[in-house]
Protein backbone atom coordinates (compact mmCIF):
# COMPACT_ATOMS: atom_id res chain seq x y z
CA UNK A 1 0.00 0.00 0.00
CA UNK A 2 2.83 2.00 0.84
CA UNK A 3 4.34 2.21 -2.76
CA UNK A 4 1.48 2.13 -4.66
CA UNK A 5 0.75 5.59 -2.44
CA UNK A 6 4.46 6.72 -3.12
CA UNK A 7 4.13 6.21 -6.85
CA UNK A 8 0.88 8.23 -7.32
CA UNK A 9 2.18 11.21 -4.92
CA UNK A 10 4.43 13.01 -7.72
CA UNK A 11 1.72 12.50 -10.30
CA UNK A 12 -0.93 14.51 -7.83
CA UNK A 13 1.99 17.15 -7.21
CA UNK A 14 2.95 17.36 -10.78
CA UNK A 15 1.89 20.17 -12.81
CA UNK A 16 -0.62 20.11 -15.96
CA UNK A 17 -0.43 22.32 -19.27
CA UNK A 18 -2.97 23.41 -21.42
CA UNK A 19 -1.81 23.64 -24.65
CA UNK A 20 -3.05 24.13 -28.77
CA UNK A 21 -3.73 26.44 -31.71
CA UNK A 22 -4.87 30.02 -32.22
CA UNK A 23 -7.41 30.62 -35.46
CA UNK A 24 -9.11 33.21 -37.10
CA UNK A 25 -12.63 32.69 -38.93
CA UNK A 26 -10.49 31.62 -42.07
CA UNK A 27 -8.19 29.18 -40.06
CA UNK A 28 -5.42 31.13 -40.40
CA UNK A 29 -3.21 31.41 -37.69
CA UNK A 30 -2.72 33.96 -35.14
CA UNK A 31 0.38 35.02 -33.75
CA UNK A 32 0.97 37.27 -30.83
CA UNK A 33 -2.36 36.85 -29.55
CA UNK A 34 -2.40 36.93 -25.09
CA UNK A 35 -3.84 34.06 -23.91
CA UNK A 36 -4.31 33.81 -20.12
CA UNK A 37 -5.20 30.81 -17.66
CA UNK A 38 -6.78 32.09 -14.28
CA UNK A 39 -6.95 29.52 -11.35
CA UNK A 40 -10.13 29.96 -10.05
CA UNK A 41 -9.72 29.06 -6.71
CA UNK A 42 -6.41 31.04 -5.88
CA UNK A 43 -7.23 34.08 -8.98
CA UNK A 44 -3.46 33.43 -10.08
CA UNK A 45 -3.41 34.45 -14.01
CA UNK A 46 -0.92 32.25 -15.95
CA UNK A 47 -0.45 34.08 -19.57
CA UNK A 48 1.48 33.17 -22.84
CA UNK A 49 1.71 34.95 -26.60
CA UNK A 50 0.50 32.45 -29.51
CA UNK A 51 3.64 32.02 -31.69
CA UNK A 52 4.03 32.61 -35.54
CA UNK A 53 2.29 29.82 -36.33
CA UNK A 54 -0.64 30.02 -33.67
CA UNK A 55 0.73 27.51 -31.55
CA UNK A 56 0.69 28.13 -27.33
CA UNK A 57 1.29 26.16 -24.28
CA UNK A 58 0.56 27.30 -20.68
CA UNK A 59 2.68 25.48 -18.47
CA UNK A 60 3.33 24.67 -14.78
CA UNK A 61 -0.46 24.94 -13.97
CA UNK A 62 -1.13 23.25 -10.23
CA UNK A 63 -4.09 20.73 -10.42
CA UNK A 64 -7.44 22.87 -10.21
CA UNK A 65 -10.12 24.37 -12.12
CA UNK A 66 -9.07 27.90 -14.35
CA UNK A 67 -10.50 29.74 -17.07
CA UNK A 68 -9.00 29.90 -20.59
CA UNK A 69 -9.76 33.58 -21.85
CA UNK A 70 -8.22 35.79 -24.94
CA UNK A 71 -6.63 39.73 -24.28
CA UNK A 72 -8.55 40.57 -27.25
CA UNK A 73 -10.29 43.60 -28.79
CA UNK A 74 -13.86 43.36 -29.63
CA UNK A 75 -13.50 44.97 -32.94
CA UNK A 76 -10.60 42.92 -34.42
CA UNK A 77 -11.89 39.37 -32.59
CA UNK A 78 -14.80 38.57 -30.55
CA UNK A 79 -13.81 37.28 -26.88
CA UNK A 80 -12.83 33.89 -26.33
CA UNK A 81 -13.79 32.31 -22.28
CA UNK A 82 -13.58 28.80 -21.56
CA UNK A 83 -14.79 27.96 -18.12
CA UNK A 84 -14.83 25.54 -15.53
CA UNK A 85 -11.22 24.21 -17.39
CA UNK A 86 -10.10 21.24 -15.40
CA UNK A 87 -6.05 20.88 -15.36
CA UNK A 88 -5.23 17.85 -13.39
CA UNK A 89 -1.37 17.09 -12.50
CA UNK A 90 0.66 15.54 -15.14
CA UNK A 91 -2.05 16.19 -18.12
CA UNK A 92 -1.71 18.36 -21.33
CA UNK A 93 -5.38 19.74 -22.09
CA UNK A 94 -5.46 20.72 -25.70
CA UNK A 95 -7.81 23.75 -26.53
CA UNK A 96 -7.83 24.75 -29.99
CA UNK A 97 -9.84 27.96 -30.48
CA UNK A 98 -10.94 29.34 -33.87
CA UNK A 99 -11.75 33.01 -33.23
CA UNK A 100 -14.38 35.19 -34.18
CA UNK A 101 -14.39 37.77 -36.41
CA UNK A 102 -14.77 40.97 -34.33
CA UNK A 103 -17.50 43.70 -34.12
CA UNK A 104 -17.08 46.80 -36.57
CA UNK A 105 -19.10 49.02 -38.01
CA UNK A 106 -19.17 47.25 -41.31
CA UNK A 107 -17.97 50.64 -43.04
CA UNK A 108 -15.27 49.92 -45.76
CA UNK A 109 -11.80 49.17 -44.75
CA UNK A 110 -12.93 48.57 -40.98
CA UNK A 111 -12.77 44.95 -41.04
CA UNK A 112 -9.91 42.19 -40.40
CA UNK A 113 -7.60 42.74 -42.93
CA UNK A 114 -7.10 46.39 -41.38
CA UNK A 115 -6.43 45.49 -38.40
CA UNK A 116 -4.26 42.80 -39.48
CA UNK A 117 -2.66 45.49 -41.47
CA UNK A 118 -2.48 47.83 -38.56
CA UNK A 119 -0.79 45.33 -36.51
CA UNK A 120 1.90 44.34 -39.08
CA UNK A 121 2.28 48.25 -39.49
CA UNK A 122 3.06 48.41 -35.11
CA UNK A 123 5.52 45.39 -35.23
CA UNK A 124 7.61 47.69 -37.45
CA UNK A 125 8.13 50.45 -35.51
CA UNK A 126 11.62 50.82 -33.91
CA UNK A 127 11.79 53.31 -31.29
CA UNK A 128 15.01 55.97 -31.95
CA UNK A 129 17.88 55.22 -29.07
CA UNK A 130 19.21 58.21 -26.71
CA UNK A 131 19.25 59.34 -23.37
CA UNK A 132 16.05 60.34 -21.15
CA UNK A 133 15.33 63.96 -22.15
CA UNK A 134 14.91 66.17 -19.14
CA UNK A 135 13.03 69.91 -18.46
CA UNK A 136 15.12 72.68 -17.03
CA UNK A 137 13.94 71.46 -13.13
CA UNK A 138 15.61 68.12 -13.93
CA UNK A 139 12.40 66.41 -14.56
CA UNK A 140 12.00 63.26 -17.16
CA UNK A 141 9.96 65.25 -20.19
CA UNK A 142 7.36 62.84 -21.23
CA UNK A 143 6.70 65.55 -24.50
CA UNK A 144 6.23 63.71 -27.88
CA UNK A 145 3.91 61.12 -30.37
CA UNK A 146 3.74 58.54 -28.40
CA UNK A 147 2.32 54.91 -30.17
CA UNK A 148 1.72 52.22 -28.18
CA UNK A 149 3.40 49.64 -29.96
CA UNK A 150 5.36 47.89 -27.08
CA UNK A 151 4.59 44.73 -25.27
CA UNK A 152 1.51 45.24 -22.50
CA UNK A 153 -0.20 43.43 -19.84
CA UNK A 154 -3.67 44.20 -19.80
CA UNK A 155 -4.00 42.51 -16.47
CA UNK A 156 -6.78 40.49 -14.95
CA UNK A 157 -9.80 42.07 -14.15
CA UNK A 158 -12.46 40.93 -12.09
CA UNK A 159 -15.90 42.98 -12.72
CA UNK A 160 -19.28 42.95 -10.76
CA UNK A 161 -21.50 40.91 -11.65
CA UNK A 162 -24.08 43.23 -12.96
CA UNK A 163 -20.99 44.75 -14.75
CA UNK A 164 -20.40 41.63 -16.44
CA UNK A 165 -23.42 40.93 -17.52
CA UNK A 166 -23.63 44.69 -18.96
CA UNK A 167 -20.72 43.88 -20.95
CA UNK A 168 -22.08 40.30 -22.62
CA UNK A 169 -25.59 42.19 -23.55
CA UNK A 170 -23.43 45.24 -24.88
CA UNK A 171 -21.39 42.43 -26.88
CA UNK A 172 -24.62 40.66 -28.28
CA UNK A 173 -25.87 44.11 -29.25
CA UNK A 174 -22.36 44.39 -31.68
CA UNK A 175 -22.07 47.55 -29.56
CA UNK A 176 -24.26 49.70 -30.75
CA UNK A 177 -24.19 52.11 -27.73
CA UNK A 178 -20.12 52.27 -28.22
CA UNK A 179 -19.71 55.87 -27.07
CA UNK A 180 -17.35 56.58 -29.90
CA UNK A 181 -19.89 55.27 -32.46
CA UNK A 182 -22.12 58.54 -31.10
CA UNK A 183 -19.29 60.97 -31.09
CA UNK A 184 -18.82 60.29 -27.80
CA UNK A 185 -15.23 60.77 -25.81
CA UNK A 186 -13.87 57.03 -24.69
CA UNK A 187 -12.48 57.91 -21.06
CA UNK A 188 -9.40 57.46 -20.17
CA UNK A 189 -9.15 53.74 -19.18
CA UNK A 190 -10.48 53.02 -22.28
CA UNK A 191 -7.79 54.37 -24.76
CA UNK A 192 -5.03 52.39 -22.31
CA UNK A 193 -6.99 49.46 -23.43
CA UNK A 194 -7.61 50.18 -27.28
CA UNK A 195 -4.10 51.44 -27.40
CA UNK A 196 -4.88 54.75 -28.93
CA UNK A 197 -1.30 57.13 -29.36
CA UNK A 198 -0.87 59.94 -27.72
CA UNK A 199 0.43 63.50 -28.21
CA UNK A 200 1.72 64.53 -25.02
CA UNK A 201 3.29 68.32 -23.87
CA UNK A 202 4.64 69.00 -20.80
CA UNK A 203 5.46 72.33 -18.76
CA UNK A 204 6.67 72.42 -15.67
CA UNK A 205 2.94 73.50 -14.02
CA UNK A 206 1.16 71.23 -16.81
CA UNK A 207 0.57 67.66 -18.59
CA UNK A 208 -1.64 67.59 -21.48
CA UNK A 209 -2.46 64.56 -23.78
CA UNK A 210 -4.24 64.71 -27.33
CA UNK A 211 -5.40 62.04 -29.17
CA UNK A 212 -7.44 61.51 -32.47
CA UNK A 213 -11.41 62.54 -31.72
CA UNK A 214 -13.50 62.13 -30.30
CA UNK A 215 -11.34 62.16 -27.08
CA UNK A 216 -11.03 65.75 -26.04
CA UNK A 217 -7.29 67.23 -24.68
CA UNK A 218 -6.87 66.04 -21.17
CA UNK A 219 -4.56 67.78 -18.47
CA UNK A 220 -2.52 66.42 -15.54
CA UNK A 221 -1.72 69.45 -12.98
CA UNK A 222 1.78 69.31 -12.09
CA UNK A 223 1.02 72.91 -9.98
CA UNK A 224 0.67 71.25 -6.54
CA UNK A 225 -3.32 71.54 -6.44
CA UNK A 226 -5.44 69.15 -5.11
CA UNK A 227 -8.41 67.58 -6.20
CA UNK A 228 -12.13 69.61 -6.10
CA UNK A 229 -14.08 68.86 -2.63
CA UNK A 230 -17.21 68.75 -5.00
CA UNK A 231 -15.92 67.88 -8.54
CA UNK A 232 -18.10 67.76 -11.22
CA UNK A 233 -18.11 64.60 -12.73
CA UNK A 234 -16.76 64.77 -16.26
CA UNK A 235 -15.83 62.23 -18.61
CA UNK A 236 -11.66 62.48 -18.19
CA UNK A 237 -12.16 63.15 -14.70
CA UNK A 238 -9.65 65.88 -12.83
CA UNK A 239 -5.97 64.65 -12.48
CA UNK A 240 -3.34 66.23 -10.51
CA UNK A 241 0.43 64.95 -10.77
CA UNK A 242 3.38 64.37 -8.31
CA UNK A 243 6.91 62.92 -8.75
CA UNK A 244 8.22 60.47 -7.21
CA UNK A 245 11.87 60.95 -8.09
CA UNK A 246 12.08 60.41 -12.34
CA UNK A 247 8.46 58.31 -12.26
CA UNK A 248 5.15 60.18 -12.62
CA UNK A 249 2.40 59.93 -10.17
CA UNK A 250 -1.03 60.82 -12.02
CA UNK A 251 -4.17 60.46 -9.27
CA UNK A 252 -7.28 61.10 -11.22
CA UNK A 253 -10.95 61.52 -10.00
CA UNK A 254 -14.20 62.93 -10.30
CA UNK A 255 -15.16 60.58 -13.49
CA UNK A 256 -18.78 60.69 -14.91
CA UNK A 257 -20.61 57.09 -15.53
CA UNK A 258 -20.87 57.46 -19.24
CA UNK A 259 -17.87 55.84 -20.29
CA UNK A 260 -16.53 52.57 -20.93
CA UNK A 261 -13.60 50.93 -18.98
CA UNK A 262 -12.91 48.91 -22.31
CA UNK A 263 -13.90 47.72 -25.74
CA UNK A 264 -16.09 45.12 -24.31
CA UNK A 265 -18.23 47.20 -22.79
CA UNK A 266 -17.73 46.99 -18.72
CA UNK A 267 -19.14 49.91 -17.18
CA UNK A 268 -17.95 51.61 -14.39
CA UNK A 269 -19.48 54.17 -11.84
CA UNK A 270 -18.40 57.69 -10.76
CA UNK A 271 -16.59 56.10 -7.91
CA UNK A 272 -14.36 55.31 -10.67
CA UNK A 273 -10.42 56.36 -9.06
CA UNK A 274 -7.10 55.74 -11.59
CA UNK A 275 -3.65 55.98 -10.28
CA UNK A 276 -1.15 56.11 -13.34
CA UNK A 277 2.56 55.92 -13.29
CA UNK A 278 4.67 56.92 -15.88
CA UNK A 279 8.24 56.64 -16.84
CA UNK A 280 10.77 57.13 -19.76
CA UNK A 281 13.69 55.26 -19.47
CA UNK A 282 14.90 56.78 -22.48
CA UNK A 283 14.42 58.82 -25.14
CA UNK A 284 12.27 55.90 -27.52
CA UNK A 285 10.04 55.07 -24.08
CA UNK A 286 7.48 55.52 -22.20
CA UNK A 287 6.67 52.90 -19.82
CA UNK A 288 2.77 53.56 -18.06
CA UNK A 289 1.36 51.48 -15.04
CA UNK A 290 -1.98 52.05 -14.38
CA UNK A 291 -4.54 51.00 -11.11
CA UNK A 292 -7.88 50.69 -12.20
CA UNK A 293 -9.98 51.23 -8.82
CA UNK A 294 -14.00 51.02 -8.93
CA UNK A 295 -16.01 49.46 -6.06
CA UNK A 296 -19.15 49.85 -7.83
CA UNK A 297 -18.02 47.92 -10.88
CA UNK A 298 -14.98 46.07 -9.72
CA UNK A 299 -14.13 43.56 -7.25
CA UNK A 300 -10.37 44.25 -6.87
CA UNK A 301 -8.34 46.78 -8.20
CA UNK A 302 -6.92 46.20 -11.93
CA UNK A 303 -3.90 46.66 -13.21
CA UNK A 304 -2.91 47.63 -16.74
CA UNK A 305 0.88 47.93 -18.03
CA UNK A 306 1.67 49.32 -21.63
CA UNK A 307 4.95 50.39 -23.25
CA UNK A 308 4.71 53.23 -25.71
CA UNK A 309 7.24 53.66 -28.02
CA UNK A 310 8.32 57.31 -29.54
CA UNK A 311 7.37 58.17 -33.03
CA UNK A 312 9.24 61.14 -34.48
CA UNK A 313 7.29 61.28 -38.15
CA UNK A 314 3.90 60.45 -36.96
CA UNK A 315 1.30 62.69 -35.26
CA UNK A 316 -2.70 63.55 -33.93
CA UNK A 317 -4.54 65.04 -36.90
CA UNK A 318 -7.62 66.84 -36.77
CA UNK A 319 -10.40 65.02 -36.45
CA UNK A 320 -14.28 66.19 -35.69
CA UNK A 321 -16.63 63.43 -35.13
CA UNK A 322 -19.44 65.06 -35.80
CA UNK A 323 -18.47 65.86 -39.80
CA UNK A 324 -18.90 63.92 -42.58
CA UNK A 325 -19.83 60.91 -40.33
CA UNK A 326 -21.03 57.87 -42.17
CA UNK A 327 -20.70 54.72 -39.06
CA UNK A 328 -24.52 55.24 -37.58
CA UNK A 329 -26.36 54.11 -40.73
CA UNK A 330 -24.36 50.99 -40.72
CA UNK A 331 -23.97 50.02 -36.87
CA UNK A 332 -25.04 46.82 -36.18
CA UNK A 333 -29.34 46.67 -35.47
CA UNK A 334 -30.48 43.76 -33.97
């Protein structure tokens, strides 16, 4: 009895793996694409990148129960969740998924191949090399176009329930209420997310970002003020800035409700609270670290990461949502 309960114990402790191929609706393969294993029992988030030819493996998994999930956008691939995933120790689970094509608004151009396109256009992009530039104070300047075309950890979040179901109803209605699709500003959490660049000028008293519309300018106060006793709530919130010796401090509050925390839809509420951190290592980066806090729609705080890499010959161009606009007529109607 003895060695029959010897030989099983280091097949109990061994690890499992999940492993198998990433798709899109045509069967060809995806590379690059986050995939992310979540223990359910201790919330530990095990992630790999699909490799040129689509292939993953998620290793080292302790026996248990986990979710298989895609870091996906809604508009270039729908989301991919498999639940109640059973890794037991010793065992290689194979999970081929075949993706989705994602939601657009069906207007010309907006469909796979441009994003494919898009993506192949990112991989390209080779930051310049140089030293951190610095203000007169001594002060990292974060000033330049700023594409976000380095790796990134979108994190794990874990959303209310009712904010989770908001989301899947959002997704089954192709989102038709995206704020963007109205002329809408995305928030702030939101373009971390999507990935949108960045213009960004700096004064010693002053941060302010630009992007592509409908997102209006938004400013970080570097003057030493604090934040409004009685803000009113506003879609980019109010953010004041501190450093903490060459890294950034952003605190932003004071949000309205009307925005989304991401592409699939997740609400949050105007107890909405971001901390961001920013640094540039050098002159071609700008690293950004930012807490996600929402009691109302969250049940932990969330934690993005994205590296944005300089781009001397590219920049924001005028936009105006409200001209010439041709997405409404062919959104999605159920």
């Amino acid at each position: 009895m003895l060695v029959s309960l010897a030989a099983n114990l280091p097949a109990q402790q061994a690890s499992g793996t999940v492993a198998g191929t990433v798709t899109d609706s045509d069967g060809r393969p995806v590379r690059g694409l986050s995939l992310q294993a979540v223990n359910m029992a201790t919330k530990v988030p095990y992630r790999v990148a699909s490799s040129a030819n689509g292939e993953y493996s998620i290793a080292q998994l302790p026996p248990g129960t986990y979710e298989l999930s895609t870091q996906i956008l809604a508009n270039r691939y729908r989301p991919f969740v498999r639940e109640n995933l059973r890794i037991s120790g010793g065992q290689t689970v194979k999970v081929d998924i075949q993706l989705r094509e994602g939601i657009a608004l069906n207007t010309v151009g907006d469909g796979s191949d441009f994003f494919r396109a898009a993506a192949a256009k990112a991989s390209k992009l080779v930051p310049p090399a140089g030293a951190t530039p610095r203000m007169k104070d001594g002060k990292p300047d974060f000033s330049g176009y700023w594409a976000a075309a380095g790796p990134s950890d979108l994190g794990v979040p874990e959303f209310q329930d009712w904010s989770a179901a908001l989301s899947k109803k959002r997704l089954d209605d192709d989102l038709k209420e995206l704020p963007s699709a109205h002329c809408l500003p995305t928030g702030v959490t939101y373009a971390v997310f999507f990935a949108i660049a960045q213009r960004v000028v700096q004064s010693p008293a002053l941060l302010a970002m630009f992007s592509e519309a409908p997102q209006p300018p938004r400013q970080i106060f570097l003057d030493g003020r604090r934040h409004p006793i009685d803000p009113i709530p506003t879609w980019l919130g109010h953010s004041v800035g501190r450093w903490d010796g060459d890294t950034l401090v952003a605190d932003s509050t004071g949000f309205n409700d009307r925005s989304w925390l991401d592409l699939n839809g997740h609400p949050h509420t105007e107890k909405l609270h971001l901390v961001e951190r920013y640094r540039r290592p050098d002159l071609g980066h700008l690293e950004l670290e930012m807490t996600v806090q929402d009691p109302g729609s969250l049940k932990a705080p969330w934690v993005m990461k994205r590296t944005y890499f300089l781009n001397p010959k590219d920049d924001v161009l005028e936009a105006v949502c409200g001209e010439n606009e041709k997405d409404q007529e062919h959104v999605f109607r159920k």
